[in-house]
N, C-alpha and C. Protein backbone atom coordinates (compact mmCIF):
# COMPACT_ATOMS: atom_id res chain seq x y z
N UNK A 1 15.83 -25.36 -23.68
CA UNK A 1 14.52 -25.80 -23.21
C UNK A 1 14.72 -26.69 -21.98
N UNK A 2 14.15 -26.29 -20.62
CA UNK A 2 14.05 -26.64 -20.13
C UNK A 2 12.33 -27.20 -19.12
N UNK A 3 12.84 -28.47 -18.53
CA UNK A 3 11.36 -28.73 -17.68
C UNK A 3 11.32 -28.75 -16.44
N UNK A 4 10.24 -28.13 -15.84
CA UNK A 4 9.93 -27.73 -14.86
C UNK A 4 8.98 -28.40 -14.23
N UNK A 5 8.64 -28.80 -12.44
CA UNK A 5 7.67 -29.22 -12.04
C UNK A 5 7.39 -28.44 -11.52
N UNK A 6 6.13 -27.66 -11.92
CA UNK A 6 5.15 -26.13 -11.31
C UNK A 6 4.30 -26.65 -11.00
N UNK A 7 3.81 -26.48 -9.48
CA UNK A 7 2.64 -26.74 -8.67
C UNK A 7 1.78 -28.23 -9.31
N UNK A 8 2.93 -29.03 -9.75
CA UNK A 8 2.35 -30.48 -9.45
C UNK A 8 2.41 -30.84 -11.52
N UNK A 9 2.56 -29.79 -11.80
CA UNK A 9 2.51 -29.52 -13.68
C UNK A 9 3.95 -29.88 -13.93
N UNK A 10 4.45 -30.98 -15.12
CA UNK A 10 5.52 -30.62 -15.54
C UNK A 10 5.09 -29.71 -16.98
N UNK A 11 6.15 -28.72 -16.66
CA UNK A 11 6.28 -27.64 -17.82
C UNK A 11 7.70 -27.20 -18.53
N UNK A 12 7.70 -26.99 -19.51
CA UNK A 12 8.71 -26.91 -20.57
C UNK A 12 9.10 -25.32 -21.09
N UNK A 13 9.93 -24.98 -20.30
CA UNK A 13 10.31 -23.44 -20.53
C UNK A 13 11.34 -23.37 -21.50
N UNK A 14 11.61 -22.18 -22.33
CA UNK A 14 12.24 -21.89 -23.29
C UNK A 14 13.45 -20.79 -22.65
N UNK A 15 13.88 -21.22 -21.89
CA UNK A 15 15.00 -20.41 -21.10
C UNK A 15 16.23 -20.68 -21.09
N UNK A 16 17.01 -19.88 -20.92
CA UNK A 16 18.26 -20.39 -20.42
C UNK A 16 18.73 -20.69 -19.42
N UNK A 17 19.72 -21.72 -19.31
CA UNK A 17 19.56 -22.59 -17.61
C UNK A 17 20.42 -21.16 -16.13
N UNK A 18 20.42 -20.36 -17.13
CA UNK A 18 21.03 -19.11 -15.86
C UNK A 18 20.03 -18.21 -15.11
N UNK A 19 18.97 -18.58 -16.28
CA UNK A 19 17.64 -17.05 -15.88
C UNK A 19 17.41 -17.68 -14.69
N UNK A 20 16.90 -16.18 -13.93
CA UNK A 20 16.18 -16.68 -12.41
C UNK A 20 15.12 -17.02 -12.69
N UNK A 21 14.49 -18.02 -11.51
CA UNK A 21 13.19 -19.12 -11.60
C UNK A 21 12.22 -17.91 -11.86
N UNK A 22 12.41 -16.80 -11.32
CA UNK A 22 10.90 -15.84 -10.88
C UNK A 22 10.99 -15.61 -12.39
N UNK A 23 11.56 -15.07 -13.55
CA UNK A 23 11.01 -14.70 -14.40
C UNK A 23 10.61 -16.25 -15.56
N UNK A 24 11.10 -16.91 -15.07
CA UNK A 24 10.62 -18.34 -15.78
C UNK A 24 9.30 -18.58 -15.29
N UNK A 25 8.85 -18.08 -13.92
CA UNK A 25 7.18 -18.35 -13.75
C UNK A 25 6.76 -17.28 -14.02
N UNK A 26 7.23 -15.81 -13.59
CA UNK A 26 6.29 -14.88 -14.03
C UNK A 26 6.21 -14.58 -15.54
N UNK A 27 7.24 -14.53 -16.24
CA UNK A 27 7.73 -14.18 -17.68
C UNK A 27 6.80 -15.35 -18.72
N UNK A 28 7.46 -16.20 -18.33
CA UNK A 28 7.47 -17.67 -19.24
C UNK A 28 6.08 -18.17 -19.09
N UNK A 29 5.79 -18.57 -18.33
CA UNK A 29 4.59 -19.40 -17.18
C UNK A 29 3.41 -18.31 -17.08
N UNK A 30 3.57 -17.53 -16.83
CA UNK A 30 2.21 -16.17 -16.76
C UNK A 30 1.89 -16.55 -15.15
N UNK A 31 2.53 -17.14 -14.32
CA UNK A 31 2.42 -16.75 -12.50
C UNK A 31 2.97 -15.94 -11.95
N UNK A 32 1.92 -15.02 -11.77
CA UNK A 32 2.17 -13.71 -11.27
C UNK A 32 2.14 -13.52 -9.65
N UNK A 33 1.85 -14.48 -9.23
CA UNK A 33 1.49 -14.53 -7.62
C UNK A 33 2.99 -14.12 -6.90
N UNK A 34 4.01 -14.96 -8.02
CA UNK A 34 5.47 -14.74 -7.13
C UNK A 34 5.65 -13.00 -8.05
N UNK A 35 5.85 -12.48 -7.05
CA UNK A 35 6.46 -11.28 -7.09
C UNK A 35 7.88 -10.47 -7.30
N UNK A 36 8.37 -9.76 -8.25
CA UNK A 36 9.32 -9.02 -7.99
C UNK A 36 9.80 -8.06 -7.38
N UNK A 37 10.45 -7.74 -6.38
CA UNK A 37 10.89 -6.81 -5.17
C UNK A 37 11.69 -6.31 -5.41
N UNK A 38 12.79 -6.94 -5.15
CA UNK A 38 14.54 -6.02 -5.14
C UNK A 38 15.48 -6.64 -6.07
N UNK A 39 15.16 -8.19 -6.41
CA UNK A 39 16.24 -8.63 -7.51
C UNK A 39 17.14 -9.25 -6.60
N UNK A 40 17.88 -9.36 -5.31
CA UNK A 40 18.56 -9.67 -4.99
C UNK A 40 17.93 -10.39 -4.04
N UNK A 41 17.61 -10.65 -3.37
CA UNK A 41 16.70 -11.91 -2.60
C UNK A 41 16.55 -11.64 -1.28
N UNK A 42 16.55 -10.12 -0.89
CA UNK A 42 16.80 -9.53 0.45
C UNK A 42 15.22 -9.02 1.13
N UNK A 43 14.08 -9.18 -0.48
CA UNK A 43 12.77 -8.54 0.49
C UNK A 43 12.14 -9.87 0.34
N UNK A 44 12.23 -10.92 -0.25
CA UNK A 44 11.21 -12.21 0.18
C UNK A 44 9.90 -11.87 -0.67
N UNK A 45 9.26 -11.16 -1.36
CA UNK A 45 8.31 -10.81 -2.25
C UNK A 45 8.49 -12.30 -3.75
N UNK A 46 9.56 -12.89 -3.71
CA UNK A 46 9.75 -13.54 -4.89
C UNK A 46 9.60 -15.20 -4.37
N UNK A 47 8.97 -15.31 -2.97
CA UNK A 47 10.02 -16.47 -2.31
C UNK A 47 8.75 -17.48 -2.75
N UNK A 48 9.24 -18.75 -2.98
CA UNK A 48 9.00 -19.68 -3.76
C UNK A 48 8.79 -21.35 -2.76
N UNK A 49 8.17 -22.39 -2.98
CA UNK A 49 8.72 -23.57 -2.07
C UNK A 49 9.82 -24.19 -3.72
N UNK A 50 10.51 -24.94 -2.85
CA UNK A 50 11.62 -25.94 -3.81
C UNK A 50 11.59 -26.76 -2.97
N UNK A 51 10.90 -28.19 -3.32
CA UNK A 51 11.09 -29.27 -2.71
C UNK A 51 10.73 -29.28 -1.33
N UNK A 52 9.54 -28.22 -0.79
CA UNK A 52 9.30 -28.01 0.01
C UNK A 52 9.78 -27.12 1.27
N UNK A 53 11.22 -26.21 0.49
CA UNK A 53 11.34 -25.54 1.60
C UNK A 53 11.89 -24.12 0.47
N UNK A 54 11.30 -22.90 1.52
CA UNK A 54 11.11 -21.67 1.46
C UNK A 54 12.13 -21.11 0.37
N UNK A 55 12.46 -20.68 -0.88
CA UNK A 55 13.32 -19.96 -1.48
C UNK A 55 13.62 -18.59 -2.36
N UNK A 56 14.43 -18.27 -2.42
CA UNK A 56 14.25 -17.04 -3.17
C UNK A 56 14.16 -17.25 -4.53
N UNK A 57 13.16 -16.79 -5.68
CA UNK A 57 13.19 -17.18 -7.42
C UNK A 57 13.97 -16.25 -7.84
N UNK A 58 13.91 -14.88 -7.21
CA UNK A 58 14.93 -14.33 -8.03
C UNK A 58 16.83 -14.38 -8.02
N UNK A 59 16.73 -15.33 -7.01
CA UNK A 59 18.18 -15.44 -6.87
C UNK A 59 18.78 -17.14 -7.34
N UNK A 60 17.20 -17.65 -7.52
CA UNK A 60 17.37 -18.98 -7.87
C UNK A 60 17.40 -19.23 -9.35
N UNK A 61 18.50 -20.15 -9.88
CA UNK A 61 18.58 -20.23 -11.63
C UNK A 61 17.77 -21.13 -11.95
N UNK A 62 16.81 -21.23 -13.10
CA UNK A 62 16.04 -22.37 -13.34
C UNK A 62 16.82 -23.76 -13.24
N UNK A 63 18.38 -23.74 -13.96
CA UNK A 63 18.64 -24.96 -14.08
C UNK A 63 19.07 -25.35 -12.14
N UNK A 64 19.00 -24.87 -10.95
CA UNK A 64 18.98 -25.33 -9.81
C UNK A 64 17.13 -26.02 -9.65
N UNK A 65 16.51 -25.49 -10.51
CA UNK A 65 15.30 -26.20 -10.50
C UNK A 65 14.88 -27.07 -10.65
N UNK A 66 15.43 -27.87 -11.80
CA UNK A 66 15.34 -28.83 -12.58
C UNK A 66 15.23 -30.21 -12.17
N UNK A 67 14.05 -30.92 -12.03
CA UNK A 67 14.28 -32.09 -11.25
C UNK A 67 13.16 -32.18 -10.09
N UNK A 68 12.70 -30.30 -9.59
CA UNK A 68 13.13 -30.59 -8.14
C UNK A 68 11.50 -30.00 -8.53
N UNK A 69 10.77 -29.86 -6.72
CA UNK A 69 9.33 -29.78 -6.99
C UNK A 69 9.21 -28.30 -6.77
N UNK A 70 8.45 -27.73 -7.72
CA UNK A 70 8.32 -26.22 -7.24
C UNK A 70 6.71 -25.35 -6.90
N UNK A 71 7.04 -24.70 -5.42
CA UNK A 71 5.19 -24.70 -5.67
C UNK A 71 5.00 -23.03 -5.23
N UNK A 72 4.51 -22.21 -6.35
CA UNK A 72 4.12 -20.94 -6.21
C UNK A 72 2.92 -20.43 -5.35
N UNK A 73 2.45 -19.65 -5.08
CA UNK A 73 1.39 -19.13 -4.57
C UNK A 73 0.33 -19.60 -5.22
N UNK A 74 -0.01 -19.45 -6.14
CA UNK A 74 -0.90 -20.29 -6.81
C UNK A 74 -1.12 -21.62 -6.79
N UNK A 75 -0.08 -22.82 -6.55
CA UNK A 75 -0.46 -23.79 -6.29
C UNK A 75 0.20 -24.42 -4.90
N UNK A 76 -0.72 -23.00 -4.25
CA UNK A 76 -0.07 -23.74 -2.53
C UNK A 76 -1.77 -24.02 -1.88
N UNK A 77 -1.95 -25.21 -2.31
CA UNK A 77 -3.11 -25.95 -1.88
C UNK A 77 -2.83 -26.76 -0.23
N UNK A 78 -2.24 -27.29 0.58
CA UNK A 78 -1.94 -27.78 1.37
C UNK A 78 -2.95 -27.56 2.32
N UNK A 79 -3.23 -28.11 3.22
CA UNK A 79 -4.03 -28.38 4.87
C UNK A 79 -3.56 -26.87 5.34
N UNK A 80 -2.16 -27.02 5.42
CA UNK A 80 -1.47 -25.46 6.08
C UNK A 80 -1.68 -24.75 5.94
N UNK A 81 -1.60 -24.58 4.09
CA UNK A 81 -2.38 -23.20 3.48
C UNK A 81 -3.09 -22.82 3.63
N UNK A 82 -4.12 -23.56 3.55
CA UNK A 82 -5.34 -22.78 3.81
C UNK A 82 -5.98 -22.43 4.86
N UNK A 83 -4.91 -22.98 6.06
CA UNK A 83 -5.25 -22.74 7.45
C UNK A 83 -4.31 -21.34 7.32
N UNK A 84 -3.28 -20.93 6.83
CA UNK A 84 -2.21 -19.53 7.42
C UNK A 84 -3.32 -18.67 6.00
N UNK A 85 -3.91 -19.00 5.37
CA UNK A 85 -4.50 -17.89 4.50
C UNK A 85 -5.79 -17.65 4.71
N UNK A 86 -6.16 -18.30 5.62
CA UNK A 86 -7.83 -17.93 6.86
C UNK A 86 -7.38 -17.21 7.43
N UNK A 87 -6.16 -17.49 8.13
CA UNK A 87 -5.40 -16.64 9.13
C UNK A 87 -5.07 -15.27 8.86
N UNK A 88 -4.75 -14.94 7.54
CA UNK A 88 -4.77 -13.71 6.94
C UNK A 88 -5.71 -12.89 6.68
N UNK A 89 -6.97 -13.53 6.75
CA UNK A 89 -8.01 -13.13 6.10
C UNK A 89 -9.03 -12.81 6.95
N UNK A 90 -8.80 -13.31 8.26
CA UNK A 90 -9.59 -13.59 9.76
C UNK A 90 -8.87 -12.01 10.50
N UNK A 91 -7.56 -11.97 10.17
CA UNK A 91 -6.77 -11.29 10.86
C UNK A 91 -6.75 -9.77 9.86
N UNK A 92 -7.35 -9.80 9.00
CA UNK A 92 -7.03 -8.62 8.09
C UNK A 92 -5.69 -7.99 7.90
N UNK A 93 -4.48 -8.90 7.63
CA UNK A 93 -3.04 -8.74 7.58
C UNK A 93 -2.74 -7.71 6.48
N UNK A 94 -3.38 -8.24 5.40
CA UNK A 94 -3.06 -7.03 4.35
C UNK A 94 -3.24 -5.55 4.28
N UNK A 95 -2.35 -4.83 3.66
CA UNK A 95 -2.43 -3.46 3.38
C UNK A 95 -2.53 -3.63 2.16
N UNK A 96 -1.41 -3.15 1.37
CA UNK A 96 -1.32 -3.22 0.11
C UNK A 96 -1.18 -4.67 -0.21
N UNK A 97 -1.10 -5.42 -0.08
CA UNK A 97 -0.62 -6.78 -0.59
C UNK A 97 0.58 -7.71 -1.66
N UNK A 98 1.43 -6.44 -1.79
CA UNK A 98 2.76 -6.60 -2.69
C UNK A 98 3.39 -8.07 -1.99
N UNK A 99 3.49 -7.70 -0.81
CA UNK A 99 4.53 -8.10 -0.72
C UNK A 99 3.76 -10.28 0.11
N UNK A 100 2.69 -9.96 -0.05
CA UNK A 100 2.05 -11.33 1.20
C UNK A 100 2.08 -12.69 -0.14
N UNK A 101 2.32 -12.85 -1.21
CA UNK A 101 2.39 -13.84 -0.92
C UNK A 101 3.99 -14.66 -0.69
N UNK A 102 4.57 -14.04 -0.87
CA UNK A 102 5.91 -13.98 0.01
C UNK A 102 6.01 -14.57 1.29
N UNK A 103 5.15 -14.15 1.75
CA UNK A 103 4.71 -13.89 3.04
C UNK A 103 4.58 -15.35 3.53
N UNK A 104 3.09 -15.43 2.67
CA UNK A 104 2.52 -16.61 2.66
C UNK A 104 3.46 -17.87 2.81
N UNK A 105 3.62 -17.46 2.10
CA UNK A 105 4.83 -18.84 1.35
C UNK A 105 6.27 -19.12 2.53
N UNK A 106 6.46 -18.19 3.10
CA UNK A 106 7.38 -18.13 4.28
C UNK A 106 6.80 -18.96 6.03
N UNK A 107 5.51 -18.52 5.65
CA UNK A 107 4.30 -18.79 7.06
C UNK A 107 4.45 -20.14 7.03
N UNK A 108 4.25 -20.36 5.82
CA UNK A 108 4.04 -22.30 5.89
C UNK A 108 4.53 -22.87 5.77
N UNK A 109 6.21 -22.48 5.24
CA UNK A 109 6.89 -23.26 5.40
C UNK A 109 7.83 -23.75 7.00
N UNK A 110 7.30 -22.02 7.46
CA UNK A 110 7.68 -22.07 9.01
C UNK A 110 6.26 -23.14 9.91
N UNK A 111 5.33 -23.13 9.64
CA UNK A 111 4.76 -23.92 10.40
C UNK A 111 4.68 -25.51 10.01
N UNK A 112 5.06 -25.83 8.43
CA UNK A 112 5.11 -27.36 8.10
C UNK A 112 6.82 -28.09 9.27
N UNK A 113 7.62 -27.50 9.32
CA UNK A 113 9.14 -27.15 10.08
C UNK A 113 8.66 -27.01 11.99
N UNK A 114 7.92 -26.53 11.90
CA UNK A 114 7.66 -25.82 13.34
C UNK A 114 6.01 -25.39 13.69
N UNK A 115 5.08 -26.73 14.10
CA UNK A 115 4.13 -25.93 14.21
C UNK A 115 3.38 -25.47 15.28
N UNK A 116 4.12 -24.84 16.45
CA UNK A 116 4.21 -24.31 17.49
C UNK A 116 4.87 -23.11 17.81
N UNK A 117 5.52 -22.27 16.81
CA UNK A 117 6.66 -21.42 16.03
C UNK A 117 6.71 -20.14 17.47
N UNK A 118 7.71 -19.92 18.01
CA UNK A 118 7.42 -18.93 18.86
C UNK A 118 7.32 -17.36 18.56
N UNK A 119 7.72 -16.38 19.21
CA UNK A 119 7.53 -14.60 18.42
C UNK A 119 9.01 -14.63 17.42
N UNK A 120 10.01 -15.38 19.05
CA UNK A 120 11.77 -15.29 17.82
C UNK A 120 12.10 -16.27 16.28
N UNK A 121 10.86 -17.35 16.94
CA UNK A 121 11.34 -18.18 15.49
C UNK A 121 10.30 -17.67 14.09
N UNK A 122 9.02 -16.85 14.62
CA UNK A 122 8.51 -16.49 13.63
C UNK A 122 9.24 -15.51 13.04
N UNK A 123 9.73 -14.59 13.97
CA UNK A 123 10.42 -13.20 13.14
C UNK A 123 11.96 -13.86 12.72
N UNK A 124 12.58 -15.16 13.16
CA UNK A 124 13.74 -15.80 12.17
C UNK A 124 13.14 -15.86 11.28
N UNK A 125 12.43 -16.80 11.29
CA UNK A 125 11.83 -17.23 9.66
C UNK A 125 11.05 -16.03 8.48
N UNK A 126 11.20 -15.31 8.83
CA UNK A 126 10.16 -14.06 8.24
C UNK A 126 11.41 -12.99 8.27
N UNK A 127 12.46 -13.25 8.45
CA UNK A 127 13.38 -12.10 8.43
C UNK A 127 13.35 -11.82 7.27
N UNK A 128 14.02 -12.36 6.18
CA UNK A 128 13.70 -11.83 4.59
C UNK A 128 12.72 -11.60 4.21
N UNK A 129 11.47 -11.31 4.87
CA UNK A 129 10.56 -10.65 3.96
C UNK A 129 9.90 -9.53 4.54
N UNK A 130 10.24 -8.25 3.55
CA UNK A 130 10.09 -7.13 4.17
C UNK A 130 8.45 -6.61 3.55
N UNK A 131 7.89 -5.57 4.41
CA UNK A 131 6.79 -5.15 4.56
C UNK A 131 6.65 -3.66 4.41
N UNK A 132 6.62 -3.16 3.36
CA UNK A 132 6.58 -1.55 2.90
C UNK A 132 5.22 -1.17 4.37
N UNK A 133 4.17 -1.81 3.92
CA UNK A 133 2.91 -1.33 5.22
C UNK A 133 3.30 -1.29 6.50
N UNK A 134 4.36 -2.46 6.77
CA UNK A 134 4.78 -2.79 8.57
C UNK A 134 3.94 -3.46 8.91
N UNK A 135 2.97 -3.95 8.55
CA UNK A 135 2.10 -5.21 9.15
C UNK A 135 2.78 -6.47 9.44
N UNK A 136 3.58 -6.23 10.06
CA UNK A 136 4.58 -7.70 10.86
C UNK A 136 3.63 -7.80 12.27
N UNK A 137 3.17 -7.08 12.93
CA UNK A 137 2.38 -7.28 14.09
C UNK A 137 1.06 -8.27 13.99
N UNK A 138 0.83 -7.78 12.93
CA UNK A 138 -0.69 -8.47 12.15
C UNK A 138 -0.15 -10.06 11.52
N UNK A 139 1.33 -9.75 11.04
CA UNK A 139 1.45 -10.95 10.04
C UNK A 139 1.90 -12.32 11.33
N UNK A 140 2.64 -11.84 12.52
CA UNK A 140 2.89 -12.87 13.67
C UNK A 140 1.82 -13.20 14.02
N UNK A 141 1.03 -12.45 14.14
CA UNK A 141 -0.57 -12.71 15.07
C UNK A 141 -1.15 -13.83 14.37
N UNK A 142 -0.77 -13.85 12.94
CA UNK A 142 -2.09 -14.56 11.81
C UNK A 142 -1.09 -15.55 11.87
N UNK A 143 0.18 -16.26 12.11
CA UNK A 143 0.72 -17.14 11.96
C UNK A 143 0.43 -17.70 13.35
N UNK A 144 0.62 -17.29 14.38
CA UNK A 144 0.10 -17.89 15.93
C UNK A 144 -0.98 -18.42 15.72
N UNK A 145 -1.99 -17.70 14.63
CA UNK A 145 -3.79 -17.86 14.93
C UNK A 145 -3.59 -18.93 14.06
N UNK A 146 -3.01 -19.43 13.07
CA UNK A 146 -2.70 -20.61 12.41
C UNK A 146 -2.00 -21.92 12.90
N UNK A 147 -1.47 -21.47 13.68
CA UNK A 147 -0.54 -22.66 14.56
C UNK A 147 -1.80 -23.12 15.17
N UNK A 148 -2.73 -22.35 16.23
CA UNK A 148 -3.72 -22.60 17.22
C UNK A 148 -4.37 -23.74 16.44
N UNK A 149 -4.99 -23.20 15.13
CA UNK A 149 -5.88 -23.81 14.16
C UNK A 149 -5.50 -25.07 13.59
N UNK A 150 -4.31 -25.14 13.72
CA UNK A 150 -3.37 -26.59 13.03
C UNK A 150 -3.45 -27.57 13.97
N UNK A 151 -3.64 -27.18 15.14
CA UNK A 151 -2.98 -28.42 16.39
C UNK A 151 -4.46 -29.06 16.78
């Protein structure tokens, strides 16, 4: 048994300290927002904040959690957020939507870090997260249109 700080909640999972974080929120927790992709931490569909910066859950073990602040799609309330998820929504980024809040969660942590982010540092920061639709054209645009909106 371990405890967890989820989106501002401490919570008490029944896991073992090896399982990855993503099935301790999706499994354990019932947060479904973080997504499963590939298992190995290469499409960004799972990516998570820890202590405020961008991570992979499925490659992350709960017990690296432990202690530390963790904030899912679901409890990404911030000023930022809801400025890069207007931005999505203004910009009609989605196709299918598998893979955005990944996405999401990548956008803001690149603009809390950088909020002036250029085309190379958006597509650094967004390298791990891949896009079955290809809406990367749409997804830079809605992070620029969020930077504009932030400053």
């Amino acid at each position: 048994m371990v405890t967890l700080n989820v989106n501002g909640v401490r919570r008490r999972v029944d896991v073992a300290a090896d399982t990855p974080l993503l099935w301790a929120l999706r499994d354990t927790l019932g947060l479904t927002g973080t997504k499963y992709g590939c298992g190995v931490g290469a499409c960004g569909s799972c990516t998570v904040h820890i202590n405020g910066v961008a991570v992979r859950a499925c490659q992350t073990p709960v017990s690296a959690a432990v202690g530390k602040r963790i904030v899912t799609i679901e409890g990404l309330h911030s000023k930022t957020a809801k400025v890069v998820q207007a931005a999505w929504e203004k910009l009609d980024v989605v196709q299918c939507g598998y893979c955005q809040s990944g996405q999401i969660m990548s956008a803001v942590s690149l603009l809390v870090k950088n909020p002036k982010p250029s085309d190379a540092d958006i597509d650094a920061a967004l390298a791990g997260n891949l896009c079955r639709c290809a809406t990367y054209q749409r997804i830079r645009a809605a992070i620029h249109e969020a930077a504009r909106n932030l400053a």
